[in-house]
PDB file of N, CA and C in Angstrom:
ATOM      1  N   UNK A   1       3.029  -3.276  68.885  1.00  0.00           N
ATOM      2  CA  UNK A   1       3.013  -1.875  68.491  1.00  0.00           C
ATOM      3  C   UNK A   1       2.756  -1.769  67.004  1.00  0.00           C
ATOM      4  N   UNK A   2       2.062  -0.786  66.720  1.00  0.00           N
ATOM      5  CA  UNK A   2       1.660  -0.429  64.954  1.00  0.00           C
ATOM      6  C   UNK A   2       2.846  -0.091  64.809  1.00  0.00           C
ATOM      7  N   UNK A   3       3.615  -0.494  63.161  1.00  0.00           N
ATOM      8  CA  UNK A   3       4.721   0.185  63.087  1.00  0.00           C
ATOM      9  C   UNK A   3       3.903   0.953  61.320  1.00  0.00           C
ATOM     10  N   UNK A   4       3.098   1.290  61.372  1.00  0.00           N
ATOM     11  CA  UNK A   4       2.656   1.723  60.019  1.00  0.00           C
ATOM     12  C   UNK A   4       2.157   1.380  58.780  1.00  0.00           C
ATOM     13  N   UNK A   5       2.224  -0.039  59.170  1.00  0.00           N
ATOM     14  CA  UNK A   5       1.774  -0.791  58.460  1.00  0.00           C
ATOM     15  C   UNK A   5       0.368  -1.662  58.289  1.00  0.00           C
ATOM     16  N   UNK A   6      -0.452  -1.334  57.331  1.00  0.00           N
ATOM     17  CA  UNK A   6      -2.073  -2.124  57.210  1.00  0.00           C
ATOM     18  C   UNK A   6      -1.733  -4.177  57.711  1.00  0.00           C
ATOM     19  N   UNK A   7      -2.409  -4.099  58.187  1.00  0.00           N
ATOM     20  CA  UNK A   7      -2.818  -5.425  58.347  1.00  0.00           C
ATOM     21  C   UNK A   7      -2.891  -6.589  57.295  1.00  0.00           C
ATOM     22  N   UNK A   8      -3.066  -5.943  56.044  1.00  0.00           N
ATOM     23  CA  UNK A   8      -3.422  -6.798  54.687  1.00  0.00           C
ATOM     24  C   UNK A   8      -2.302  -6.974  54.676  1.00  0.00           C
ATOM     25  N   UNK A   9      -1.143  -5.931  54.601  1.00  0.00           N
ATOM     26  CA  UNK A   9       0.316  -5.529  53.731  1.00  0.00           C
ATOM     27  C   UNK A   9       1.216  -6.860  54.405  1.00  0.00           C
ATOM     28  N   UNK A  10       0.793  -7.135  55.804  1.00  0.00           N
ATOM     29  CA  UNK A  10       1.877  -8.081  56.033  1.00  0.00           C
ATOM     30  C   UNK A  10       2.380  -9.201  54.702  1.00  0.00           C
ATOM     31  N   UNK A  11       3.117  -9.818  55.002  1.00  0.00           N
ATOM     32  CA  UNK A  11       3.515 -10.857  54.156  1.00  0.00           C
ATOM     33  C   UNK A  11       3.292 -12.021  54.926  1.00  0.00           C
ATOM     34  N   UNK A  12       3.362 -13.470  54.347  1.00  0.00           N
ATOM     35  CA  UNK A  12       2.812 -14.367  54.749  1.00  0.00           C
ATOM     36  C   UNK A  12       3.190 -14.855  55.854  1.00  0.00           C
ATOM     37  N   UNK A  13       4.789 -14.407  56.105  1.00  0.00           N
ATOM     38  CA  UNK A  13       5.373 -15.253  56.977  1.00  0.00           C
ATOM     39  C   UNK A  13       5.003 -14.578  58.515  1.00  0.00           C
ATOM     40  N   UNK A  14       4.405 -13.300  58.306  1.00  0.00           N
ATOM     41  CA  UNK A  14       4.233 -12.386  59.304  1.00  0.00           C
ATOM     42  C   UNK A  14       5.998 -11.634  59.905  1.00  0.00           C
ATOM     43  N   UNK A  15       6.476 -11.623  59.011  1.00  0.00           N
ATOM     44  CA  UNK A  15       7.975 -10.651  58.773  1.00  0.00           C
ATOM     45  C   UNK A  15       7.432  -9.578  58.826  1.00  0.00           C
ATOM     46  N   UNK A  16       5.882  -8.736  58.757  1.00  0.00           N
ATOM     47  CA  UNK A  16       6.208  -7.405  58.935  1.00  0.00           C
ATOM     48  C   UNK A  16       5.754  -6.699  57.199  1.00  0.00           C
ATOM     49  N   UNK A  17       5.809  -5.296  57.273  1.00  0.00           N
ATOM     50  CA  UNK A  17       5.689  -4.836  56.324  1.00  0.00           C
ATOM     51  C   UNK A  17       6.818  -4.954  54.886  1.00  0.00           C
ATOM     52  N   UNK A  18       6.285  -5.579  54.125  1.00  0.00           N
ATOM     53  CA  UNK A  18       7.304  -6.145  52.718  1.00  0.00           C
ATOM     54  C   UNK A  18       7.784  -3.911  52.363  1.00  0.00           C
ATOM     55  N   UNK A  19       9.393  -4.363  52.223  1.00  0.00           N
ATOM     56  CA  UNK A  19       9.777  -3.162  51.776  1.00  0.00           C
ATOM     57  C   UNK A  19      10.082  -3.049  50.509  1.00  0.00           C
ATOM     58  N   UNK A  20      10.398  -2.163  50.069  1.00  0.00           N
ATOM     59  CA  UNK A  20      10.633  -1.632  48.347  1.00  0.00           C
ATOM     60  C   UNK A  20      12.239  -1.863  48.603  1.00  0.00           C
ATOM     61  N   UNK A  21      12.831  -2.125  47.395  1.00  0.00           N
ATOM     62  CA  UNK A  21      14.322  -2.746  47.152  1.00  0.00           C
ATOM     63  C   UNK A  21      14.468  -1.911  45.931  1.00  0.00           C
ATOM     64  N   UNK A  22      15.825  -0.796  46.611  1.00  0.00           N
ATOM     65  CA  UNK A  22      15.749  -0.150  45.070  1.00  0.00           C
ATOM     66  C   UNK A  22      17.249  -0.423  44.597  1.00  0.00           C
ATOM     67  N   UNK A  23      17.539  -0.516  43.689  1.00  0.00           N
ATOM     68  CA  UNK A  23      18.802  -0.816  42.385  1.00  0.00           C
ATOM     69  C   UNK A  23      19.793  -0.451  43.384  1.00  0.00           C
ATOM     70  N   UNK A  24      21.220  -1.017  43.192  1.00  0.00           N
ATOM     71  CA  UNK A  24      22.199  -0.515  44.356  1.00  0.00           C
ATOM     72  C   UNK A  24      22.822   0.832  43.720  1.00  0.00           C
ATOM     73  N   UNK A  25      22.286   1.749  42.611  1.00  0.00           N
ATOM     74  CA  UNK A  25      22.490   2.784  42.157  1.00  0.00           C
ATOM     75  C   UNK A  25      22.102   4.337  42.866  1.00  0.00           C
ATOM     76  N   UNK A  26      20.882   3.801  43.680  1.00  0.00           N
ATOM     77  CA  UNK A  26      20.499   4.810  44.432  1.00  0.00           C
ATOM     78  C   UNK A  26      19.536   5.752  43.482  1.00  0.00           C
ATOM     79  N   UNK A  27      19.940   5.433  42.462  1.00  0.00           N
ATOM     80  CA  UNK A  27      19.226   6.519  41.399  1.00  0.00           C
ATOM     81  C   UNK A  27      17.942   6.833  41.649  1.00  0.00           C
ATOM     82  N   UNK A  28      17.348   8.016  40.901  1.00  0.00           N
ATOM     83  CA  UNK A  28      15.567   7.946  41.161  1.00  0.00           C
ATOM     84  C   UNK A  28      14.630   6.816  40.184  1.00  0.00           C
ATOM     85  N   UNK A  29      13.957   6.943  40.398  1.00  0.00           N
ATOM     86  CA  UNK A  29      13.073   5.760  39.362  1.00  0.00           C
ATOM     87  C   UNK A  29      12.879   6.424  38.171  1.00  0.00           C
ATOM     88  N   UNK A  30      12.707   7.065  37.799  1.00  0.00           N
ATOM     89  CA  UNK A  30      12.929   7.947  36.077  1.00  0.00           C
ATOM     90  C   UNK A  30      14.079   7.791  36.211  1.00  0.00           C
ATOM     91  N   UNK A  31      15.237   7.916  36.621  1.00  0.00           N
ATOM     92  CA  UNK A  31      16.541   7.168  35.865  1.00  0.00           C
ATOM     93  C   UNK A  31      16.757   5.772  35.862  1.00  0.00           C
ATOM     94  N   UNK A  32      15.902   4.753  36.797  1.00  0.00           N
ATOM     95  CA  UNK A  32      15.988   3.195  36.797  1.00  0.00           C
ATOM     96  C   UNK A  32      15.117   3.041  35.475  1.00  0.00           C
ATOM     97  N   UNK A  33      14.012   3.599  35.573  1.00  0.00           N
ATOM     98  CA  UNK A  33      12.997   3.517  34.412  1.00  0.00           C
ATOM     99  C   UNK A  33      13.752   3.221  33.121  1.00  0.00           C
ATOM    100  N   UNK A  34      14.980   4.559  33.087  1.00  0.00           N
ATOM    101  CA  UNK A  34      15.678   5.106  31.715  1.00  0.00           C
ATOM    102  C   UNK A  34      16.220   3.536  31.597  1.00  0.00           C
ATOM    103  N   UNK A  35      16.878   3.370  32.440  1.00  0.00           N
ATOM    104  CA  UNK A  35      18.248   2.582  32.403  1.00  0.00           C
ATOM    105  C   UNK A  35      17.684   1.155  32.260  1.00  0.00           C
ATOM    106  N   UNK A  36      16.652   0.870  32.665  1.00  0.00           N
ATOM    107  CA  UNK A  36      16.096  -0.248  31.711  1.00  0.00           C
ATOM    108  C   UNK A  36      15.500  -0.729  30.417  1.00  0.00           C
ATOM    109  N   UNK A  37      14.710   1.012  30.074  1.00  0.00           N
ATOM    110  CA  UNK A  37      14.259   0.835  28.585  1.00  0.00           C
ATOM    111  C   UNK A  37      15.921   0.654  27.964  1.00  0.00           C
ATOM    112  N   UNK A  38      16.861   1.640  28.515  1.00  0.00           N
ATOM    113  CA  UNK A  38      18.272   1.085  27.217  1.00  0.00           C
ATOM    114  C   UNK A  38      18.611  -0.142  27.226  1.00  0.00           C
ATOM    115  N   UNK A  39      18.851  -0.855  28.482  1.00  0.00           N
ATOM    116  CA  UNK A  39      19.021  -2.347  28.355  1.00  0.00           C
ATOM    117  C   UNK A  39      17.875  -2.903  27.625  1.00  0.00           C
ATOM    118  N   UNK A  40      16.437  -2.536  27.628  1.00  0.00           N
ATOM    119  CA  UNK A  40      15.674  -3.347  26.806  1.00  0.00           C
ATOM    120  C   UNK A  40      15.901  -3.368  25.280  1.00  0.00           C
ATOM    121  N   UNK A  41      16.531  -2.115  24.788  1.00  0.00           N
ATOM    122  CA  UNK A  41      16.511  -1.794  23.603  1.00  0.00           C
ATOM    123  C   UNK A  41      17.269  -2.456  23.156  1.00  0.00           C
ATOM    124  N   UNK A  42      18.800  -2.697  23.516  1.00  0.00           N
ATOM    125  CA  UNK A  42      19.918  -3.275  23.298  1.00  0.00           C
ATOM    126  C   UNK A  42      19.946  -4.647  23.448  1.00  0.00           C
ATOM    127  N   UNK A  43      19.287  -4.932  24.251  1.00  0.00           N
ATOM    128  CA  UNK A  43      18.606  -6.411  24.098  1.00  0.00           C
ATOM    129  C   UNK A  43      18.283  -6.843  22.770  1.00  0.00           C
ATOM    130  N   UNK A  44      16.998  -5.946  22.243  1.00  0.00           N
ATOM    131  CA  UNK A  44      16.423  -6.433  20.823  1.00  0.00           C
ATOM    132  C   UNK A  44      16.977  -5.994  20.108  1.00  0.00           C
ATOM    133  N   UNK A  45      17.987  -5.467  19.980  1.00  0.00           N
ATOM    134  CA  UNK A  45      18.733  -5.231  19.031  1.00  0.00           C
ATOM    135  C   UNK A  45      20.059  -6.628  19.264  1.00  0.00           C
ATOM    136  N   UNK A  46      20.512  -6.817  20.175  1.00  0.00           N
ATOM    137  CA  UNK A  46      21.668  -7.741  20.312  1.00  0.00           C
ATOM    138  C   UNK A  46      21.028  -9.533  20.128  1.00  0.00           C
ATOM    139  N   UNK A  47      19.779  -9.691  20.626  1.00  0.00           N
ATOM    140  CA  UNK A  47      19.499 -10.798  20.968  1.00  0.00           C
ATOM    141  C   UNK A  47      19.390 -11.574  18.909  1.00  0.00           C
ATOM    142  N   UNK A  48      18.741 -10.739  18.162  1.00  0.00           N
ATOM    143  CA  UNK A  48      18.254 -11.303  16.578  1.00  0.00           C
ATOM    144  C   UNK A  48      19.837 -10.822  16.050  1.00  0.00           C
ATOM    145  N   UNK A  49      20.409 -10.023  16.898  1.00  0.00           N
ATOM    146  CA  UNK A  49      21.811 -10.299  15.739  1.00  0.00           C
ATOM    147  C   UNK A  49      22.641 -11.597  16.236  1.00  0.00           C
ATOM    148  N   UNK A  50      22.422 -11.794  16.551  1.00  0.00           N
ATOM    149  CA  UNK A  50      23.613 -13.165  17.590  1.00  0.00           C
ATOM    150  C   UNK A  50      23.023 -14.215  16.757  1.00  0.00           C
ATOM    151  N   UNK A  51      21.579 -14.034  17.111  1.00  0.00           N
ATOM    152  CA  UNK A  51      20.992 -15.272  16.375  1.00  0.00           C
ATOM    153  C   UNK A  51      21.270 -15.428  14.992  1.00  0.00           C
ATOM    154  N   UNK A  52      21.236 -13.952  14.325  1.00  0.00           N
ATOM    155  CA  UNK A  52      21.245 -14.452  12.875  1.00  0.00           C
ATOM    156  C   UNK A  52      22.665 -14.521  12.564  1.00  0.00           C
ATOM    157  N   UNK A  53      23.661 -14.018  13.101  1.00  0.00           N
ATOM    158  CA  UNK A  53      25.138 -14.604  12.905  1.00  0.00           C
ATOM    159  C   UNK A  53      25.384 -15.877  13.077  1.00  0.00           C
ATOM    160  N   UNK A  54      24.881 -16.668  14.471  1.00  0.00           N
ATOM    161  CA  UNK A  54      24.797 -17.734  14.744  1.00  0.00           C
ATOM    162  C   UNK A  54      24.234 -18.531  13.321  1.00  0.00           C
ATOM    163  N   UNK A  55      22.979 -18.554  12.988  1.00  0.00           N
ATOM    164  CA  UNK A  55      22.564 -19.149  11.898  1.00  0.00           C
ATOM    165  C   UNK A  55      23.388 -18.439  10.359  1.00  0.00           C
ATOM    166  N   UNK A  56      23.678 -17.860   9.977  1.00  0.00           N
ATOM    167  CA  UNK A  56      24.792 -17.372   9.152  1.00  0.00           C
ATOM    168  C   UNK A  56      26.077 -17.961   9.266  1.00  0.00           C
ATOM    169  N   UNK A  57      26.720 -18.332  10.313  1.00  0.00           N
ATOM    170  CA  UNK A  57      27.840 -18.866  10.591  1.00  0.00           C
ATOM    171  C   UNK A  57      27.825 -20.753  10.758  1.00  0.00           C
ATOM    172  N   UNK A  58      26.660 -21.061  10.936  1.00  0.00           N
ATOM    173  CA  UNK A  58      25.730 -22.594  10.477  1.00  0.00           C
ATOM    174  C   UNK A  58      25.950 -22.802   9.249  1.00  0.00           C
ATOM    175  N   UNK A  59      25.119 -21.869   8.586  1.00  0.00           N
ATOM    176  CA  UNK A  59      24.464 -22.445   7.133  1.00  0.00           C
ATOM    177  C   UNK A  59      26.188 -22.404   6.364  1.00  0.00           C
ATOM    178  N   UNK A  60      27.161 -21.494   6.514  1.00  0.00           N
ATOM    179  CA  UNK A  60      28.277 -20.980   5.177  1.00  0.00           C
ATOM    180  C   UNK A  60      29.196 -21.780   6.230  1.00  0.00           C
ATOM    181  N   UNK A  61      29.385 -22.840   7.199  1.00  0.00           N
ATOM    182  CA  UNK A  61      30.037 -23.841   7.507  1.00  0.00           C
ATOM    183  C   UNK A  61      30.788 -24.419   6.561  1.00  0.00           C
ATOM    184  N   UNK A  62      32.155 -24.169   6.197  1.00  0.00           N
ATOM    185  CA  UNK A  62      32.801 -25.297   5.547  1.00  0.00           C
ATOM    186  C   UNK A  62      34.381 -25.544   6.084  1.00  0.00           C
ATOM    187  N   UNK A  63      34.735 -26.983   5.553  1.00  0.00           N
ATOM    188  CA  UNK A  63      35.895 -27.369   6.144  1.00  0.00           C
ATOM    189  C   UNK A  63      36.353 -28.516   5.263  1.00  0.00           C
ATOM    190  N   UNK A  64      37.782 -28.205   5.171  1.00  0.00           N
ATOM    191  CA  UNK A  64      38.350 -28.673   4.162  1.00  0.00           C
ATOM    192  C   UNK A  64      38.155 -30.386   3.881  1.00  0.00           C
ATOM    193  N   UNK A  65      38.151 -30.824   2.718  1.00  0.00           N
ATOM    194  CA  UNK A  65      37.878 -32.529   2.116  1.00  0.00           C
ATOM    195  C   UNK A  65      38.967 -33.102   1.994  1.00  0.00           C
ATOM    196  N   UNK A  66      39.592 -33.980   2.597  1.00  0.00           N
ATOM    197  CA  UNK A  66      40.846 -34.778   1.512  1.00  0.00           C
ATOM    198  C   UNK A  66      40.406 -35.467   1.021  1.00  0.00           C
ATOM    199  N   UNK A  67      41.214 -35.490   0.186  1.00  0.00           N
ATOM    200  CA  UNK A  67      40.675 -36.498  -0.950  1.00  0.00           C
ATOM    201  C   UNK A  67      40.710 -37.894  -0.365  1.00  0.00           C
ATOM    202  N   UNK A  68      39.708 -38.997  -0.817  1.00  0.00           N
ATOM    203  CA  UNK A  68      39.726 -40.109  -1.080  1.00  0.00           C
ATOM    204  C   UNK A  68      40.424 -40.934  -1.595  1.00  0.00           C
ATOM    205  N   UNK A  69      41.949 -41.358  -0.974  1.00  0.00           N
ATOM    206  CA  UNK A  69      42.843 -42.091  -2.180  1.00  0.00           C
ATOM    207  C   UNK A  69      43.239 -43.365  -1.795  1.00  0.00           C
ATOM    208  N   UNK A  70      42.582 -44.438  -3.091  1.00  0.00           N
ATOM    209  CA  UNK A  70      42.614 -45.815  -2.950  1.00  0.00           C
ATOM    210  C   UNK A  70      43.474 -46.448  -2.453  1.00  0.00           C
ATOM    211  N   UNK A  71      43.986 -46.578  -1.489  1.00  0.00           N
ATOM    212  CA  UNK A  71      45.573 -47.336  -1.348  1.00  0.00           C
ATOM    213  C   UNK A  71      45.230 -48.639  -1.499  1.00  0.00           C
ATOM    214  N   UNK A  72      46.228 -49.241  -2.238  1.00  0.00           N
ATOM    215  CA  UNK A  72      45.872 -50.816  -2.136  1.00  0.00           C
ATOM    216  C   UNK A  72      45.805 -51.805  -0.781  1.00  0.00           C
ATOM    217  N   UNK A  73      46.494 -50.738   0.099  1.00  0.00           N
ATOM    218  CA  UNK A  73      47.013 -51.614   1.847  1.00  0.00           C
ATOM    219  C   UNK A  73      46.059 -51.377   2.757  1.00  0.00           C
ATOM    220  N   UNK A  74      44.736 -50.457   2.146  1.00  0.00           N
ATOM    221  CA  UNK A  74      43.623 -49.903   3.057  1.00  0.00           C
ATOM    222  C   UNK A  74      42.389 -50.967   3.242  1.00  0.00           C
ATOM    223  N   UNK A  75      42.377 -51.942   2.503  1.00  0.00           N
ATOM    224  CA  UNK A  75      41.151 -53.229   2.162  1.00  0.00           C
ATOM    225  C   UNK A  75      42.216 -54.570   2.017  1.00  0.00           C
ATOM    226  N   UNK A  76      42.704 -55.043   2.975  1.00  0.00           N
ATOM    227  CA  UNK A  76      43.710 -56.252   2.673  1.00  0.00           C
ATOM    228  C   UNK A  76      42.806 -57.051   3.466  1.00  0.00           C
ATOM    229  N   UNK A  77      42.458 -58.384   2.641  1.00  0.00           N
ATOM    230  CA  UNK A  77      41.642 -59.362   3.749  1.00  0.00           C
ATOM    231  C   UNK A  77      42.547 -60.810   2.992  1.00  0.00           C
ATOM    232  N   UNK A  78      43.175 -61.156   4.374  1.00  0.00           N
ATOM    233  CA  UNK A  78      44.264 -62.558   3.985  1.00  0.00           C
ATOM    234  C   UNK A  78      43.641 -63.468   4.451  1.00  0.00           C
ATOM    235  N   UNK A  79      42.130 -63.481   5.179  1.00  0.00           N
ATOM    236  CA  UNK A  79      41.624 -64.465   5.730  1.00  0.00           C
ATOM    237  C   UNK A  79      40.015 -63.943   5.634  1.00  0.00           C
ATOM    238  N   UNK A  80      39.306 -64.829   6.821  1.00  0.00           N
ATOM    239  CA  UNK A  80      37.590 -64.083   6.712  1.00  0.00           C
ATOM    240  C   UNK A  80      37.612 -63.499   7.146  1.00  0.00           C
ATOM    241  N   UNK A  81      37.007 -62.367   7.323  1.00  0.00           N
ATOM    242  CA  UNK A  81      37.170 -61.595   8.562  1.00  0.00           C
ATOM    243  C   UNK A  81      35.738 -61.731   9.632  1.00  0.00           C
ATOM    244  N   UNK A  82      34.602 -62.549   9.346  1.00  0.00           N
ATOM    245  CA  UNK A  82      34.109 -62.821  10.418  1.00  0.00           C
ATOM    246  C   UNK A  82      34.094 -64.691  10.583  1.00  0.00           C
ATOM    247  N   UNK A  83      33.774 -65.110  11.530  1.00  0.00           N
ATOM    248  CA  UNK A  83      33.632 -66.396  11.356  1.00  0.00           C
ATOM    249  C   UNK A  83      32.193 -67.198  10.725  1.00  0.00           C
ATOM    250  N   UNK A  84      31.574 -66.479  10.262  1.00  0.00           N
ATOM    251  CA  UNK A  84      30.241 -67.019   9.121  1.00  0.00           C
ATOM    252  C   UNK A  84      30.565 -66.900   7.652  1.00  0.00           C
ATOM    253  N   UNK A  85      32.004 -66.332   7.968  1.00  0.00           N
ATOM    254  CA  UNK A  85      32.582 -66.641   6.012  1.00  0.00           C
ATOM    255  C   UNK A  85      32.099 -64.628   5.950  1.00  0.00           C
ATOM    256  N   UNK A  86      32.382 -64.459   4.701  1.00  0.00           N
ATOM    257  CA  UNK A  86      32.089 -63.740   3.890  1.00  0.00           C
ATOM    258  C   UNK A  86      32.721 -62.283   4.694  1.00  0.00           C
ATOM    259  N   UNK A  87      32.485 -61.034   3.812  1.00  0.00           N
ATOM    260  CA  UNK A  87      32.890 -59.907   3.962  1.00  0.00           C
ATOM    261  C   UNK A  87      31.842 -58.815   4.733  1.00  0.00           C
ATOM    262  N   UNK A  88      30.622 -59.520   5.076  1.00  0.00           N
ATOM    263  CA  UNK A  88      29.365 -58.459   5.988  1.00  0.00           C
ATOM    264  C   UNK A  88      29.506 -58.728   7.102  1.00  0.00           C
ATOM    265  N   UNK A  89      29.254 -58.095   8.294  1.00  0.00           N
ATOM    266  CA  UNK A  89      28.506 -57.802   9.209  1.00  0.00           C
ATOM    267  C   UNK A  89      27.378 -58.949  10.146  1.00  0.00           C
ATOM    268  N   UNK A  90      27.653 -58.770  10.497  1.00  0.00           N
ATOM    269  CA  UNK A  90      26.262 -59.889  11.765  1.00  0.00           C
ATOM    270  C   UNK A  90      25.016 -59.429  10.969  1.00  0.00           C
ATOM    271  N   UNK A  91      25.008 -58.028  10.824  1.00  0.00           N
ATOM    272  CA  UNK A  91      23.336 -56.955  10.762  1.00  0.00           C
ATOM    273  C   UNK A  91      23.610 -56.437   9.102  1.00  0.00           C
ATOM    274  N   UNK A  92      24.280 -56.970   8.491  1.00  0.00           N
ATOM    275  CA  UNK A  92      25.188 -56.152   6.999  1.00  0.00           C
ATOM    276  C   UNK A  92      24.025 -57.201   5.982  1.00  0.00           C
ATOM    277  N   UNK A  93      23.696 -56.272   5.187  1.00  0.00           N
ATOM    278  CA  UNK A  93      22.546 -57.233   4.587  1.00  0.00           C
ATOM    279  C   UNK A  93      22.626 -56.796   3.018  1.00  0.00           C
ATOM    280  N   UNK A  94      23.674 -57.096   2.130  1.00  0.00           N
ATOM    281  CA  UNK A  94      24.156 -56.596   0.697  1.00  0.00           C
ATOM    282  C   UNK A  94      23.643 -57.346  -0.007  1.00  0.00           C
ATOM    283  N   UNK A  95      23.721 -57.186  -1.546  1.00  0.00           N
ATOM    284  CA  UNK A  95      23.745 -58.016  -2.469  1.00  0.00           C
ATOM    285  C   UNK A  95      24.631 -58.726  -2.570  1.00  0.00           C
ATOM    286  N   UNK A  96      26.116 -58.391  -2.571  1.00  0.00           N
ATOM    287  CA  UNK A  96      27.175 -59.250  -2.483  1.00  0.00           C
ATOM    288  C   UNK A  96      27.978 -59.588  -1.189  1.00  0.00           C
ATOM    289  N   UNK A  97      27.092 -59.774  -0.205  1.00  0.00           N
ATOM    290  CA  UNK A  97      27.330 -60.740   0.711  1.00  0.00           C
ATOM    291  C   UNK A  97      27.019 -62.205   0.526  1.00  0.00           C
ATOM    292  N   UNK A  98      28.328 -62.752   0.796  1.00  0.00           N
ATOM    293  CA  UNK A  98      27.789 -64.375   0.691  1.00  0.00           C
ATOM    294  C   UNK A  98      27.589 -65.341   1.813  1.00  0.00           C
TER     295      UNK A  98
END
């Protein structure tokens, strides 16, 4: 049976005529219309402020330093500390490595 629908309009799966899906608002389309330009607007307005707070809140990043204080008990070596002698690294490549 024709149910009103062109022949082209089917959809691929042959489901029949594809229907229109409107907002669960019911509204008319000049008010869906409306109600998306405001979300669009508020968009570009919200999306470059986030960002530039985001990068504002990056760049003026700070957090407190303690100080650096020499203790004499922080560098104690009573022996070698590797077994090739000296105070470097396997990969430690100084001037005053011996």
């Amino acid at each position: 049976s024709d149910d009103g629908c062109a022949r082209a309009e089917h959809d691929v799966h042959g489901w029949g005529c594809e229907q229109k899906r409107f907002m669960s608002s019911g509204a008319s389309v000049e008010e869906e219309i409306a109600e998306m330009n405001k979300w669009r607007a508020v968009s570009a307005i919200a999306i470059p402020a986030c960002a530039g707070f985001g990068v504002y809140t990056l760049a003026n990043a700070e957090h407190p330093h303690a100080p650096d204080t020499a203790y004499s008990y922080l560098k104690i070596r009573n022996r070698e500390q590797f077994p090739w002698g000296g105070d470097c690294g396997l990969f430690e490549h100084r001037d005053d490595c011996k």
